[in-house]
C-alpha atoms as a PDB file:
ATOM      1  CA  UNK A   1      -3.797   2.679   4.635  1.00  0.00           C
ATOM      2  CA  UNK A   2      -0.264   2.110   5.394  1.00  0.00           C
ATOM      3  CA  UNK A   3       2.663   1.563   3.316  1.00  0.00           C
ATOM      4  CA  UNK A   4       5.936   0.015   3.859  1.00  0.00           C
ATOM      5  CA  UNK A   5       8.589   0.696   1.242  1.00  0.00           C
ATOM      6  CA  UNK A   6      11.588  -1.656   2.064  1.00  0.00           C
ATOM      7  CA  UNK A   7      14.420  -0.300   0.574  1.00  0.00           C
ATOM      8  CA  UNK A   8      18.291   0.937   1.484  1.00  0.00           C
ATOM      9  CA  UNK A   9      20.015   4.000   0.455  1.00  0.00           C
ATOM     10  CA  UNK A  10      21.813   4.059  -2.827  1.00  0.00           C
ATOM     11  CA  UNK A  11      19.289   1.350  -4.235  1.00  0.00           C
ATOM     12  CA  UNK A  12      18.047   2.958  -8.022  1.00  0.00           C
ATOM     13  CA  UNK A  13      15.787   0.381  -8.054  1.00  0.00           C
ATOM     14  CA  UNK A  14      14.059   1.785  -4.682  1.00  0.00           C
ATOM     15  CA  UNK A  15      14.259   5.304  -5.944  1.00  0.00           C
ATOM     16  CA  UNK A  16      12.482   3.937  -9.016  1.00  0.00           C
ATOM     17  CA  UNK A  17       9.625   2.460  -6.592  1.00  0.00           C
ATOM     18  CA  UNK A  18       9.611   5.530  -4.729  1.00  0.00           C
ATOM     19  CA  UNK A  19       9.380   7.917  -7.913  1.00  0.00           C
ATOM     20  CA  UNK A  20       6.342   5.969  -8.944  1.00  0.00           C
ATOM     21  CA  UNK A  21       4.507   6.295  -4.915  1.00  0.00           C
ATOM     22  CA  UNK A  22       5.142   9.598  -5.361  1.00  0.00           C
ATOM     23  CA  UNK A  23       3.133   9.555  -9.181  1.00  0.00           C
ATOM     24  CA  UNK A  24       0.624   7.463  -7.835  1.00  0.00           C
ATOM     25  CA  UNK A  25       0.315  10.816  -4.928  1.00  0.00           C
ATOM     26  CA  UNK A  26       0.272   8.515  -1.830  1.00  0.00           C
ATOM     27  CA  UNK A  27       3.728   9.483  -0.550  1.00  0.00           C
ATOM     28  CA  UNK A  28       2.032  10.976   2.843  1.00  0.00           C
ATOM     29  CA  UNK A  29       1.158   7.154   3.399  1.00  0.00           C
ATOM     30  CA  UNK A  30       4.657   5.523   2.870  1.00  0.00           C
ATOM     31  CA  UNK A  31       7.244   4.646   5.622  1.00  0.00           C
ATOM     32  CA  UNK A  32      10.523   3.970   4.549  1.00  0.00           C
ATOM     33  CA  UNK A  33      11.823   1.373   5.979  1.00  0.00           C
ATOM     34  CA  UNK A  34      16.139   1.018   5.603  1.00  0.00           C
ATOM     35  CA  UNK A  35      16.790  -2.681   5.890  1.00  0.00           C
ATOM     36  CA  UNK A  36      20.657  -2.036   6.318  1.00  0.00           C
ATOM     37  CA  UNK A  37      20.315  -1.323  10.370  1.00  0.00           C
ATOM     38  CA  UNK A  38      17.961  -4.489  10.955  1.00  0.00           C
ATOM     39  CA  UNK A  39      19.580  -8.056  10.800  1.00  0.00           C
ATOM     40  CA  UNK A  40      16.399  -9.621  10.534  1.00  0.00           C
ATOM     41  CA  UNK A  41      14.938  -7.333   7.487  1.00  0.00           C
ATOM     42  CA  UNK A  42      17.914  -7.696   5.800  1.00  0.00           C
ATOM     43  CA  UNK A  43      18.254 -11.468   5.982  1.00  0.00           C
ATOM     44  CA  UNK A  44      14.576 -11.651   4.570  1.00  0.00           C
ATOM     45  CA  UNK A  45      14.879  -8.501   1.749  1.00  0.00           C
ATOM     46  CA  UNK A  46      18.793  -7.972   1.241  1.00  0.00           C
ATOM     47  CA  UNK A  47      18.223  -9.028  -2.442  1.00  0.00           C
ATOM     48  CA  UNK A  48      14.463  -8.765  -3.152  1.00  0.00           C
ATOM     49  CA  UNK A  49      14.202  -4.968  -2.715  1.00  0.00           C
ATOM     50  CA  UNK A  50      12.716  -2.924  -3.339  1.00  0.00           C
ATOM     51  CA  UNK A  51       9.665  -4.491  -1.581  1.00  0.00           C
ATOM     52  CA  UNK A  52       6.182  -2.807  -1.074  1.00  0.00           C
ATOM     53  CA  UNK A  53       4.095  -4.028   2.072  1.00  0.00           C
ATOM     54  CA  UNK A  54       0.249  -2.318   2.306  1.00  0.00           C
ATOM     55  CA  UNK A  55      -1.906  -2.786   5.065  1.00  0.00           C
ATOM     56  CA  UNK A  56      -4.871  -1.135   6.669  1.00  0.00           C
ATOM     57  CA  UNK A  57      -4.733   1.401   9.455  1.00  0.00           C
ATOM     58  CA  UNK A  58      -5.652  -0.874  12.279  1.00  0.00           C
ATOM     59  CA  UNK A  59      -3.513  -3.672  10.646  1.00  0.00           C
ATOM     60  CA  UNK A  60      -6.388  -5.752  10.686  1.00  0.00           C
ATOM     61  CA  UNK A  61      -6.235  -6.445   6.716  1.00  0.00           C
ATOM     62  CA  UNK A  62      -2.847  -6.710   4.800  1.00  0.00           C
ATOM     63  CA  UNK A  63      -1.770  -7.764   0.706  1.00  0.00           C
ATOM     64  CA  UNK A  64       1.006 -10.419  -0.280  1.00  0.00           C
ATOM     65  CA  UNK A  65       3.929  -7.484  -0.437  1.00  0.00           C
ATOM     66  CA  UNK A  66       4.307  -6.908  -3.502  1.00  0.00           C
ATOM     67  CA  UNK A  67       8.404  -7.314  -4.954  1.00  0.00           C
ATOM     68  CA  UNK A  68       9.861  -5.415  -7.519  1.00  0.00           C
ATOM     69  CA  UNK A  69       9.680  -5.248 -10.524  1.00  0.00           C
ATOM     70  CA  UNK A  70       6.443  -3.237  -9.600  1.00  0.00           C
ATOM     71  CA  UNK A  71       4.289  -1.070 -11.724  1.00  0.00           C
ATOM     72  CA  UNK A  72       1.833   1.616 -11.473  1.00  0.00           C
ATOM     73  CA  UNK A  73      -1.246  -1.279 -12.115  1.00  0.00           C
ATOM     74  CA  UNK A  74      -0.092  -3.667  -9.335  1.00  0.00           C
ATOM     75  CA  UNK A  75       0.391  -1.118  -7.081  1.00  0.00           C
ATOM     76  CA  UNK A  76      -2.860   0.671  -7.688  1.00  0.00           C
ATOM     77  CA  UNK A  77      -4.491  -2.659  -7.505  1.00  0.00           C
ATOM     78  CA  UNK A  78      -2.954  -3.303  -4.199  1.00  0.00           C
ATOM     79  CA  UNK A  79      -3.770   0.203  -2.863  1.00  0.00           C
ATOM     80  CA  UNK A  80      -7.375   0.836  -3.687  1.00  0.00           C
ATOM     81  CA  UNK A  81      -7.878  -3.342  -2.237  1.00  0.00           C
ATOM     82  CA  UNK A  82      -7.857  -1.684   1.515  1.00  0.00           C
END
């Protein structure tokens, strides 16, 4: 399983997200993904994130990404999906 945490430095709110990944022990499976240094991502998330994206590992099967505010349920519902 792969996760995408869309996020941008000095965002609490993505610290908050990323707090509760590392809780919920799957921080080996996030990427953090800075939205700042990609015109595109920021155009889509600049005021949505943090944003959680989960897909399998051959990308094959993803979930709606899941925008904040996010808790430990939705995510674990999201995670143990794949």
């Amino acid at each position: 399983m792969l996760i995408t945490l869309y996020s941008t430095q000095g965002c609490h709110l993505c610290e908050q997200a990323y707090s509760l990944l590392v809780e919920m022990g799957v921080q080996h499976q996030v990427s953090i993904i800075d939205i700042a240094f990609d015109d595109a991502l920021f155009s889509r998330y600049g005021v949505t994130i943090p944003v959680l994206s989960v897909q399998n590992h051959d990308h094959t099967i993803s979930m709606p990404e899941l925008h904040w505010p996010f808790d430990r349920n939705e995510v674990s519902s999201m995670v143990n999906y794949l």
